[in-house]
Protein backbone atom coordinates (compact mmCIF):
# COMPACT_ATOMS: atom_id res chain seq x y z
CA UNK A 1 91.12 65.90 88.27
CA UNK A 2 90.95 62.20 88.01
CA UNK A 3 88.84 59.57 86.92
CA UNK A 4 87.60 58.93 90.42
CA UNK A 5 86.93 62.24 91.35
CA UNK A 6 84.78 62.75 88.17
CA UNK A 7 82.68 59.35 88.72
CA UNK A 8 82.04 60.93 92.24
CA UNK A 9 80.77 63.79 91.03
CA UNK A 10 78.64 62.39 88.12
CA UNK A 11 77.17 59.93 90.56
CA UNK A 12 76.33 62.66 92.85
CA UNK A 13 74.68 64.95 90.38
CA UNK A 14 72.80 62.03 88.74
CA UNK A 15 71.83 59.44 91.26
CA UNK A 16 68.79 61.13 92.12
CA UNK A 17 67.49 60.32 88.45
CA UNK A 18 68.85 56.32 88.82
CA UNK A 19 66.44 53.62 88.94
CA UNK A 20 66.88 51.59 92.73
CA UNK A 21 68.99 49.31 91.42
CA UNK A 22 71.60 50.94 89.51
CA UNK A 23 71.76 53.19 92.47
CA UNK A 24 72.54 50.12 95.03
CA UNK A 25 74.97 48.69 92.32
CA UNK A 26 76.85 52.63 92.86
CA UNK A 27 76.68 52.46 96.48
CA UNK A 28 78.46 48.77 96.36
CA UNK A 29 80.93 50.05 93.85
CA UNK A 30 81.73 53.41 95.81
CA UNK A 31 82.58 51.05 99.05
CA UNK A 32 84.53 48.13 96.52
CA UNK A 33 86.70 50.91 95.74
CA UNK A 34 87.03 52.38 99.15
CA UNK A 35 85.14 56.13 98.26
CA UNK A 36 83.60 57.17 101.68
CA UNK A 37 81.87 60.54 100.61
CA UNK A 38 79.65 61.64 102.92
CA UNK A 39 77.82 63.74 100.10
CA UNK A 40 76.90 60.65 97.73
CA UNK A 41 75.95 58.55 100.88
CA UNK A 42 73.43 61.27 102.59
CA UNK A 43 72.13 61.88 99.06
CA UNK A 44 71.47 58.37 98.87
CA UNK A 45 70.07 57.75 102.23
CA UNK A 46 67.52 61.00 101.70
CA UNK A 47 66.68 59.01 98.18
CA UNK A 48 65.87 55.99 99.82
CA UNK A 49 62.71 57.58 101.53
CA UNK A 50 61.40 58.64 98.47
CA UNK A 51 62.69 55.49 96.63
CA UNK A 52 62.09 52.49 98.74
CA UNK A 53 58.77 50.94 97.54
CA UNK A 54 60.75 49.77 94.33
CA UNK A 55 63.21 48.29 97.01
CA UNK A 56 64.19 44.70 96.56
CA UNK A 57 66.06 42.51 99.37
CA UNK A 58 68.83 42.57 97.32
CA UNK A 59 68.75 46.67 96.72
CA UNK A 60 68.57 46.66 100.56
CA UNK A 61 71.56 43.89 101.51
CA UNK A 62 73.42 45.61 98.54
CA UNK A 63 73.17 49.44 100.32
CA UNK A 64 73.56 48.21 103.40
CA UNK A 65 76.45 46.19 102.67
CA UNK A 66 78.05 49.42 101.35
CA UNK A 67 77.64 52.17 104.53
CA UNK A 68 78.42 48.65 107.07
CA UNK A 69 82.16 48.29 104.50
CA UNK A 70 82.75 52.30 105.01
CA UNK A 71 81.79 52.35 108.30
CA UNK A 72 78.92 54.89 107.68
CA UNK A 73 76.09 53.99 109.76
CA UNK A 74 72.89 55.75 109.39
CA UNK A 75 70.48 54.03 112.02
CA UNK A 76 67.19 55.22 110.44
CA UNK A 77 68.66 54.44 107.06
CA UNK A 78 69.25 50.93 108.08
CA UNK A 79 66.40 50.68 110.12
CA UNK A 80 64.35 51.55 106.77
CA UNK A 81 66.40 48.94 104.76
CA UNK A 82 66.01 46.09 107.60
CA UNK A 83 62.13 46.85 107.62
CA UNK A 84 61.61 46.77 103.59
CA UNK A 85 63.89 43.71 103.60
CA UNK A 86 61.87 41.59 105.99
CA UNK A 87 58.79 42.85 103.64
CA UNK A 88 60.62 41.18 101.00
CA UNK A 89 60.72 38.27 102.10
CA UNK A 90 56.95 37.72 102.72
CA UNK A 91 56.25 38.92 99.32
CA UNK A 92 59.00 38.02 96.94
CA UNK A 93 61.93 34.55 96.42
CA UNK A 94 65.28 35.80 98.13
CA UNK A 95 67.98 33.44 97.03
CA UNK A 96 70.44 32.34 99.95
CA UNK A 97 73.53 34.52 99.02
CA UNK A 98 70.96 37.99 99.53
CA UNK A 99 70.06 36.83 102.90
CA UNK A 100 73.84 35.99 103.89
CA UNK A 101 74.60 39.40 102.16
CA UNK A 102 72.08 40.97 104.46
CA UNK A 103 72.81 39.37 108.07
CA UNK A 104 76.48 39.92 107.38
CA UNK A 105 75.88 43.76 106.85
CA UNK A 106 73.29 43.91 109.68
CA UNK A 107 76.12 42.29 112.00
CA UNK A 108 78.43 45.26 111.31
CA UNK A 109 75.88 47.68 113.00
């Protein structure tokens, strides 16, 4: 087994217990280093039901960012992430490089 294959599993059996962030900064890491497992990814997407009031834009451009990369698209997934994002925005400073981050993964869907 190699180290890869063991940071895929730990993140699956422990990214239910991460806080929003760290668990966007996995989900950008998995797609940097090309890991499309389905697993991880529905796990996540379930999570971000339960998860998404401590959503930020940038947890949501972040996420995302990482299906659009793999080419996983989850249309009620993103639909969630779009909606929460926009509610960012009213309510909290996004600086530019979020909202390019954002419009660049919502123009791969």
């Amino acid at each position: 087994m190699n180290c890869l294959t063991l940071l895929i599993e730990k993140a699956i059996k422990e990214c239910d217990t991460y806080p929003i962030q760290r668990l966007a900064m996995t989900c950008s890491g998995m797609a940097e280093l090309g890991v499309r497992n389905p697993t991880f990814f529905a796990k996540v997407g379930s999570l971000m039901q339960s998860k998404q009031q401590h959503l930020k834009a940038i947890d949501c451009a972040q996420i995302m960012t990482a299906y659009c990369k793999l080419e996983m698209f989850d249309r009620e997934l993103f639909y969630l992430l779009e909606s929460k994002f926009y509610s960012c925005l009213k309510q909290e400073p996004v600086n530019t490089a979020t909202l390019i981050t954002m419009f660049l993964a919502h123009q791969s869907w």
